[in-house]
PDB file of N, CA and C in Angstrom:
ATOM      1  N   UNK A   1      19.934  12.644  -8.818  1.00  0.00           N
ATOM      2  CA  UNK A   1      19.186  12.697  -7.575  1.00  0.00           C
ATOM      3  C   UNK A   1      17.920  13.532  -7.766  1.00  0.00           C
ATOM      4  N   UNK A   2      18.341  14.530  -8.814  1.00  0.00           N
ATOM      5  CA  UNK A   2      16.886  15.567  -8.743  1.00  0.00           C
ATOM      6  C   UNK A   2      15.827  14.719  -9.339  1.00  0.00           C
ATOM      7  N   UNK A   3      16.277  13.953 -10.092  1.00  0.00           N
ATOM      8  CA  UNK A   3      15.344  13.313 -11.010  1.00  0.00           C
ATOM      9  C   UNK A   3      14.592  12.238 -10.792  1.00  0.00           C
ATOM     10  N   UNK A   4      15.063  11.504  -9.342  1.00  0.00           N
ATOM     11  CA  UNK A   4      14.327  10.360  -8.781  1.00  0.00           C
ATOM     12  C   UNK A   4      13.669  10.962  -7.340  1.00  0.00           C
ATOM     13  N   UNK A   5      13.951  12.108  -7.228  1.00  0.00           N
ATOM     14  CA  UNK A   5      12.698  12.952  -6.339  1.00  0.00           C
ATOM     15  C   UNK A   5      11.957  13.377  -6.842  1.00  0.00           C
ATOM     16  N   UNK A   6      11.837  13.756  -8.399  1.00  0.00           N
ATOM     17  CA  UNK A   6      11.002  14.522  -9.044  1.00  0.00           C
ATOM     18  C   UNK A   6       9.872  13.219  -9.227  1.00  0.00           C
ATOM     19  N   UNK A   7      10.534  12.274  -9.420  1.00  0.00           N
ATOM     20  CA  UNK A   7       9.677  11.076 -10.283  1.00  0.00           C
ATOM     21  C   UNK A   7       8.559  10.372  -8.767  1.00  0.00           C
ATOM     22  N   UNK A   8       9.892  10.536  -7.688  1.00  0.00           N
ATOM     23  CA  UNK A   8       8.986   9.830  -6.061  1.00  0.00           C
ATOM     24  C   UNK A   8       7.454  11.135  -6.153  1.00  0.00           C
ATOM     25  N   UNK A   9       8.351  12.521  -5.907  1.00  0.00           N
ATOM     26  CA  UNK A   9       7.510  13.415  -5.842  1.00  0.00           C
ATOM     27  C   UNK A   9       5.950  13.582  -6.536  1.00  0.00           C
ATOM     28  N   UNK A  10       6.301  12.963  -7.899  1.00  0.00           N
ATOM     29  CA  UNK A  10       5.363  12.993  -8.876  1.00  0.00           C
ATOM     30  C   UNK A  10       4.286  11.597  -9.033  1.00  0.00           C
ATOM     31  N   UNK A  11       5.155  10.648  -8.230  1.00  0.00           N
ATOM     32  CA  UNK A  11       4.081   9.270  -8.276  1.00  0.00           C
ATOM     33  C   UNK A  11       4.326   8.702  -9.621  1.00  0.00           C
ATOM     34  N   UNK A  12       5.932   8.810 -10.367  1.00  0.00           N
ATOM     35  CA  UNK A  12       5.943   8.186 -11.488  1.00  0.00           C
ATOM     36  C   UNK A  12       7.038   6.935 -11.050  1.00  0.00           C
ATOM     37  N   UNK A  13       5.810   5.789 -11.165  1.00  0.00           N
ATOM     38  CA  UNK A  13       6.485   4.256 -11.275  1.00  0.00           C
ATOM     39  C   UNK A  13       6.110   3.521 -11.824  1.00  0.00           C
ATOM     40  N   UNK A  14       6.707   2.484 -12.057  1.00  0.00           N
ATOM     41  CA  UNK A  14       6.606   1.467 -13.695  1.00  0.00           C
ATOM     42  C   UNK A  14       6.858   0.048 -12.857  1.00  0.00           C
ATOM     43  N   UNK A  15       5.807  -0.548 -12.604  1.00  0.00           N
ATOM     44  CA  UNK A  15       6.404  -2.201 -12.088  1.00  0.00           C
ATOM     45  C   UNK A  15       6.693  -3.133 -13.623  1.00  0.00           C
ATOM     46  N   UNK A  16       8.160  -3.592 -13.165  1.00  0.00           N
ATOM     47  CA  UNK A  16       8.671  -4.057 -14.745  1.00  0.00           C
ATOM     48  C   UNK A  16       8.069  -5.126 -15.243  1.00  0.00           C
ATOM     49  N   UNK A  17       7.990  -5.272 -16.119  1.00  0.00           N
ATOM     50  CA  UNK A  17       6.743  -6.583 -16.587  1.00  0.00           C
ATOM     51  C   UNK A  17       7.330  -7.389 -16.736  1.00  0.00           C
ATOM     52  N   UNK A  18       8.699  -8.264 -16.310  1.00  0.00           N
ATOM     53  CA  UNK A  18       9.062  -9.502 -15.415  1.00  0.00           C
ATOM     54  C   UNK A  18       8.735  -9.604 -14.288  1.00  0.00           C
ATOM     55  N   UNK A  19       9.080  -8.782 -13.507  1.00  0.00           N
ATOM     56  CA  UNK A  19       7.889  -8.963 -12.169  1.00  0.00           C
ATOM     57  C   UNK A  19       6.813  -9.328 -12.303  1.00  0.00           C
ATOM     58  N   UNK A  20       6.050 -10.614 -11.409  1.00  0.00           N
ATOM     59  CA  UNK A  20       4.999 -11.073 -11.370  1.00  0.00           C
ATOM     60  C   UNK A  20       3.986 -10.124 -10.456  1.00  0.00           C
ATOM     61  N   UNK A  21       3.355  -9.566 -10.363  1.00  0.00           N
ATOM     62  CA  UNK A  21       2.401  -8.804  -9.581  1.00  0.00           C
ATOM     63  C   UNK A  21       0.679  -8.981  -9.939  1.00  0.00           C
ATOM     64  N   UNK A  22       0.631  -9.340  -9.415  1.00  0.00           N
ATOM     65  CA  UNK A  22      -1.304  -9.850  -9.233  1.00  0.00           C
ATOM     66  C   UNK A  22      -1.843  -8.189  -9.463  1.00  0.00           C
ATOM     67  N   UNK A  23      -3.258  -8.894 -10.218  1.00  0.00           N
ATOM     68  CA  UNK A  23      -4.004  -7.241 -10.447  1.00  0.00           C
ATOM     69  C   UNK A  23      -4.332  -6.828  -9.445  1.00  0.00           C
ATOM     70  N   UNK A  24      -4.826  -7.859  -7.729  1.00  0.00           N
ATOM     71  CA  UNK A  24      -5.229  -6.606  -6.575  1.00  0.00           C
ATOM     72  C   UNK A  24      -4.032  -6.118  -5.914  1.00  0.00           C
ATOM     73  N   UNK A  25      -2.792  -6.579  -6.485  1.00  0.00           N
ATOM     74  CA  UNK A  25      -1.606  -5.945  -5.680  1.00  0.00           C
ATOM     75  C   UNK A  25      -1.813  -5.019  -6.355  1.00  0.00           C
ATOM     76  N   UNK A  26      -1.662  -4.934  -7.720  1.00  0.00           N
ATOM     77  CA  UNK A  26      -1.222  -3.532  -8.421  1.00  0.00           C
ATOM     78  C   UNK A  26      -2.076  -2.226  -8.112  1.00  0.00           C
ATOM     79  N   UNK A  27      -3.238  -3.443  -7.762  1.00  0.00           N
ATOM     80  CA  UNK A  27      -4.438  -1.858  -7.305  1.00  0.00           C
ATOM     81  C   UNK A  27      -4.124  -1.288  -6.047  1.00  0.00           C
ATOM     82  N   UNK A  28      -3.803  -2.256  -4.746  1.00  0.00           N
ATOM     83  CA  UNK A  28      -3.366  -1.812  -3.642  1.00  0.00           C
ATOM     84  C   UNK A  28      -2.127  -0.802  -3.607  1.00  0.00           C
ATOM     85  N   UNK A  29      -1.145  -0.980  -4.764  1.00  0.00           N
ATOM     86  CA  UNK A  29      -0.208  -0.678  -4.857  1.00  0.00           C
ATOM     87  C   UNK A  29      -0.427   1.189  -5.164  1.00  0.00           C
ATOM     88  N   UNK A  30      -1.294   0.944  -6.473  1.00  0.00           N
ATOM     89  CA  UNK A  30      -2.035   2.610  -7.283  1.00  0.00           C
ATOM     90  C   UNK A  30      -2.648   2.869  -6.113  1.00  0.00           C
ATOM     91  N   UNK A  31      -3.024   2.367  -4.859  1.00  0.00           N
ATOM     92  CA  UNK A  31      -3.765   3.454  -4.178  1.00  0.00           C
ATOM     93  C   UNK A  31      -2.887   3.925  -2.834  1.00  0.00           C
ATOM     94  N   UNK A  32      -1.882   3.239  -2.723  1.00  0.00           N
ATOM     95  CA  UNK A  32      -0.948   3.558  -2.015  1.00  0.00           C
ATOM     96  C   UNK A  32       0.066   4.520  -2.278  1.00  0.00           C
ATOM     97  N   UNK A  33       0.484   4.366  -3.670  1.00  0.00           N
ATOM     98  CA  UNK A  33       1.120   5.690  -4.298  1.00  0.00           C
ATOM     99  C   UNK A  33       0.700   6.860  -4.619  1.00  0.00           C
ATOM    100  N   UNK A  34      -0.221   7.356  -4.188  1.00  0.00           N
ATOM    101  CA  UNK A  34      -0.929   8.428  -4.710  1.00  0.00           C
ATOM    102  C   UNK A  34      -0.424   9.794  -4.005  1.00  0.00           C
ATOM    103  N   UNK A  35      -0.436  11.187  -5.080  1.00  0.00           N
ATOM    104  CA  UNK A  35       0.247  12.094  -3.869  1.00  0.00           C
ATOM    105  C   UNK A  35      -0.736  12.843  -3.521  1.00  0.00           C
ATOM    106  N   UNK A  36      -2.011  13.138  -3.746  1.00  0.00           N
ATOM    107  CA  UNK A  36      -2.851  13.923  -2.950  1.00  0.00           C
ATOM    108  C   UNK A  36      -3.162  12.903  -1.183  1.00  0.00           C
ATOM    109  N   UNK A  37      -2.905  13.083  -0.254  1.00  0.00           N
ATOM    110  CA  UNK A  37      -3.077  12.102   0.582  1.00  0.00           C
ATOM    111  C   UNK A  37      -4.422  11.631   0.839  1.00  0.00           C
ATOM    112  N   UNK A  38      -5.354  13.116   0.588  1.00  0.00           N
ATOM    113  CA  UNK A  38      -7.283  12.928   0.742  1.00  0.00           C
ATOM    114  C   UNK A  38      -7.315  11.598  -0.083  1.00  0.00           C
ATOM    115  N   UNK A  39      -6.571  11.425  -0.926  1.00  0.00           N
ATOM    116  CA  UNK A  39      -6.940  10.199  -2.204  1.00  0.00           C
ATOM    117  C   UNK A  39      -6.397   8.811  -1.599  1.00  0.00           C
ATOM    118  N   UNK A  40      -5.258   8.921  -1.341  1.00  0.00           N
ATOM    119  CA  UNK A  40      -4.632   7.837  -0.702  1.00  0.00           C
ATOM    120  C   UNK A  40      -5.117   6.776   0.330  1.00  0.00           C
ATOM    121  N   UNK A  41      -4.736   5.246   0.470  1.00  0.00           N
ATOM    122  CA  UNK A  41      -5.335   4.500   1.348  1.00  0.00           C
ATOM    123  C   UNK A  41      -4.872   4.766   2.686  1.00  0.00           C
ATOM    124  N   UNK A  42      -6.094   4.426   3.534  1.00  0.00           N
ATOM    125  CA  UNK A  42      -5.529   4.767   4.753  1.00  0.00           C
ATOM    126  C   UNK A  42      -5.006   3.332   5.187  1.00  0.00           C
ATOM    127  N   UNK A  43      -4.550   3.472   6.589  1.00  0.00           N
ATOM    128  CA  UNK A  43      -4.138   2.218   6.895  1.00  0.00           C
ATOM    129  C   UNK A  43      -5.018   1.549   7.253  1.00  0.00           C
ATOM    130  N   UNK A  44      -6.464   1.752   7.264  1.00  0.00           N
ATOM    131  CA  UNK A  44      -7.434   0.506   8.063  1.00  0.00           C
ATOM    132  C   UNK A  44      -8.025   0.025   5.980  1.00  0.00           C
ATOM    133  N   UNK A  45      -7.886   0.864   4.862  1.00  0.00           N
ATOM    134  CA  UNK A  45      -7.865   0.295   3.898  1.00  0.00           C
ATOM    135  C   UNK A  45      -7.298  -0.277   3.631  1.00  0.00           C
ATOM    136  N   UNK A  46      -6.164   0.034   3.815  1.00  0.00           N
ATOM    137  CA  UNK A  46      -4.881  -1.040   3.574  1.00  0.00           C
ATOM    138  C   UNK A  46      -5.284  -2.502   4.186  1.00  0.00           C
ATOM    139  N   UNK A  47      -5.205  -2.207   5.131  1.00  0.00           N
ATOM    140  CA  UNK A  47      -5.562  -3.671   6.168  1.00  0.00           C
ATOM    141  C   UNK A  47      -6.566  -4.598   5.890  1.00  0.00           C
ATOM    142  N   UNK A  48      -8.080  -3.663   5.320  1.00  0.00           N
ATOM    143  CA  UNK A  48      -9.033  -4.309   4.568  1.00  0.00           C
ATOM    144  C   UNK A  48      -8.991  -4.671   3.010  1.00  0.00           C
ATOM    145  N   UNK A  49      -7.564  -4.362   2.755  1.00  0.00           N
ATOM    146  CA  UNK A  49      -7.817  -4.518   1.033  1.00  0.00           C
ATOM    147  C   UNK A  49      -7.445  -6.452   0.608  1.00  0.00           C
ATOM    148  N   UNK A  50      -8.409  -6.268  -0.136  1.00  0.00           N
ATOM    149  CA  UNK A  50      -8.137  -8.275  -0.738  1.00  0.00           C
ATOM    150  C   UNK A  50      -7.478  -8.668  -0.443  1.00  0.00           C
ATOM    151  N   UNK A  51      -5.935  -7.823  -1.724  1.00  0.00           N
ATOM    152  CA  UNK A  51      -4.480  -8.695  -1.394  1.00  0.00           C
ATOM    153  C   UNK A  51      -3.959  -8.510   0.080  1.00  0.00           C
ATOM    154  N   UNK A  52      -4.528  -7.684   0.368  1.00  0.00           N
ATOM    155  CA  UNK A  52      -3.276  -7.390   2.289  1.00  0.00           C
ATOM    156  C   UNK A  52      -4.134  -8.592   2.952  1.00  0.00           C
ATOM    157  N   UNK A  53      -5.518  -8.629   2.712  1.00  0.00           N
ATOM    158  CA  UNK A  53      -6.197  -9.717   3.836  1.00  0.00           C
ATOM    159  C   UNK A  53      -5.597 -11.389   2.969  1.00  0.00           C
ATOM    160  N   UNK A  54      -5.381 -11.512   1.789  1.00  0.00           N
ATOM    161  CA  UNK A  54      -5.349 -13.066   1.444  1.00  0.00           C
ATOM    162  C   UNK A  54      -3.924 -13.104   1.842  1.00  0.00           C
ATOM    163  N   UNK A  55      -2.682 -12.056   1.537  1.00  0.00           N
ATOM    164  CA  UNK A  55      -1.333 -12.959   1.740  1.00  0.00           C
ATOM    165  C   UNK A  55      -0.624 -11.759   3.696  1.00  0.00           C
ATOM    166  N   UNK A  56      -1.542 -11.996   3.984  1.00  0.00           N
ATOM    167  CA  UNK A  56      -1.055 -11.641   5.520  1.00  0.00           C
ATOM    168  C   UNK A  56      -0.824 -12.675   6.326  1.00  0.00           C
ATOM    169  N   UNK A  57       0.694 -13.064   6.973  1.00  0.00           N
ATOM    170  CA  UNK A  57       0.820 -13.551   7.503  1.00  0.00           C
ATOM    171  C   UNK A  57      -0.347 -14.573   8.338  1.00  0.00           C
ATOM    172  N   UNK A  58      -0.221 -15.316   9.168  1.00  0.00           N
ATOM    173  CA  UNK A  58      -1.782 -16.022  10.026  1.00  0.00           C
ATOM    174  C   UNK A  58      -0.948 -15.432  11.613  1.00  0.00           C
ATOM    175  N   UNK A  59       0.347 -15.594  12.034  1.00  0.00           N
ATOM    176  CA  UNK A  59       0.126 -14.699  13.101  1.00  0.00           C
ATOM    177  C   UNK A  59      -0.330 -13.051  13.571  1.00  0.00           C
ATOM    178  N   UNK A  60      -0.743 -12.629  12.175  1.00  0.00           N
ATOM    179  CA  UNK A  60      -0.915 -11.068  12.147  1.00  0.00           C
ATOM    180  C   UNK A  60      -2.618 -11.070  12.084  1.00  0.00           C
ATOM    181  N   UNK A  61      -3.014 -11.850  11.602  1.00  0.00           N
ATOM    182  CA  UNK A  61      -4.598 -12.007  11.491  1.00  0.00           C
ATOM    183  C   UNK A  61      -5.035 -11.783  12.847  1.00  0.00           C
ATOM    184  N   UNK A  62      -4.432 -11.667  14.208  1.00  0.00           N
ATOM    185  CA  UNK A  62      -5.095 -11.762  15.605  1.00  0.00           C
ATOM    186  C   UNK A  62      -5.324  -9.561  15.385  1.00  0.00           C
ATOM    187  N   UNK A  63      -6.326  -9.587  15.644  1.00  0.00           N
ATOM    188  CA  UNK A  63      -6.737  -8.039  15.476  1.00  0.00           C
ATOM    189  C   UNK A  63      -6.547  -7.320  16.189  1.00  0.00           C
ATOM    190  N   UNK A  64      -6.164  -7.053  17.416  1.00  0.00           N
ATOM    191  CA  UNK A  64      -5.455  -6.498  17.922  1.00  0.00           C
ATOM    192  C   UNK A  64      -4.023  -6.010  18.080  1.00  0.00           C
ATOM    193  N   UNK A  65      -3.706  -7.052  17.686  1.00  0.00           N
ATOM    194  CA  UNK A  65      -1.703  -6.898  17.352  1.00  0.00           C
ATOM    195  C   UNK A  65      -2.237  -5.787  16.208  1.00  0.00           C
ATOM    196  N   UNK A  66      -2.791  -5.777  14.891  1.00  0.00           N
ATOM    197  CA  UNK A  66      -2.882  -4.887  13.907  1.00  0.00           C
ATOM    198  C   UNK A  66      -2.995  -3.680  14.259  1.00  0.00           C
ATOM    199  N   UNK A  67      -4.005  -3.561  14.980  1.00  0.00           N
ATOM    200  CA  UNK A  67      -4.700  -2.347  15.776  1.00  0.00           C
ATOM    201  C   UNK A  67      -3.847  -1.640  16.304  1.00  0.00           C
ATOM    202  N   UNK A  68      -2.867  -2.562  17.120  1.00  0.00           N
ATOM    203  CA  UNK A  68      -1.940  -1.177  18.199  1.00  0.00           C
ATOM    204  C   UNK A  68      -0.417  -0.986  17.100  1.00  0.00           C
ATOM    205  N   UNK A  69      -0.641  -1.964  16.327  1.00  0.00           N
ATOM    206  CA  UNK A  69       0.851  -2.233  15.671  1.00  0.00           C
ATOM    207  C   UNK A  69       1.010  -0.631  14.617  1.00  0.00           C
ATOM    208  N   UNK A  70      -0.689  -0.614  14.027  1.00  0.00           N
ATOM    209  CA  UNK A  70      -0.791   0.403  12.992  1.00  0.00           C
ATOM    210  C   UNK A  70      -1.846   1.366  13.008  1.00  0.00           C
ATOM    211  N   UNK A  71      -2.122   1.777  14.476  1.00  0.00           N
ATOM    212  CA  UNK A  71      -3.045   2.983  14.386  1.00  0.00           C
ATOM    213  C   UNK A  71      -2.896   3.883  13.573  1.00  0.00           C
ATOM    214  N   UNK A  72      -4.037   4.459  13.408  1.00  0.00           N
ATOM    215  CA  UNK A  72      -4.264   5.863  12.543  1.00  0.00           C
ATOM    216  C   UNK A  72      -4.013   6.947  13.594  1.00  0.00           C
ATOM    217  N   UNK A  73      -3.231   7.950  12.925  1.00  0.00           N
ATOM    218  CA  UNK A  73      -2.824   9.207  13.772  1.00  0.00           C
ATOM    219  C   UNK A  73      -4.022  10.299  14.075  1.00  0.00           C
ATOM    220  N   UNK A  74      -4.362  10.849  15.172  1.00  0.00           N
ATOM    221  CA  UNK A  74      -5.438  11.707  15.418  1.00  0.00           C
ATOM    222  C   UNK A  74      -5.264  12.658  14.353  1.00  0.00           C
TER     223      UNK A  74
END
């Protein structure tokens, strides 16, 4: 247990290379894992990033559902 908090804690992950993962997932992915949070994506990056805009649902594309679904905290 200490050792897979140390690894969450530390931002150490390995996507296995049978897994298929596209290079803008993996980037969305590196900027989502990050532990300084100043560094980290926010959620309106998230929302604007390539892969989140090409494989997002089409009922989620209405911008408002996004908006109230995933505000940013004051």
């Amino acid at each position: 247990m200490r050792v897979a908090s140390e690894r969450i804690l530390g931002v150490q992950y390995a996507i296995p290379d049978y897994v298929h993962v596209s290079p803008e997932c993996r980037h969305l992915i590196s900027r989502i894992f990050v532990a300084n949070p100043a560094m980290r994506f926010t959620m309106t990056e998230i929302r604007n990033h390539e892969w989140f805009l090409k494989n997002l649902p089409a009922d989620l594309m209405d911008d408002s559902i996004m908006r109230n679904q995933y505000e940013e905290p004051d």
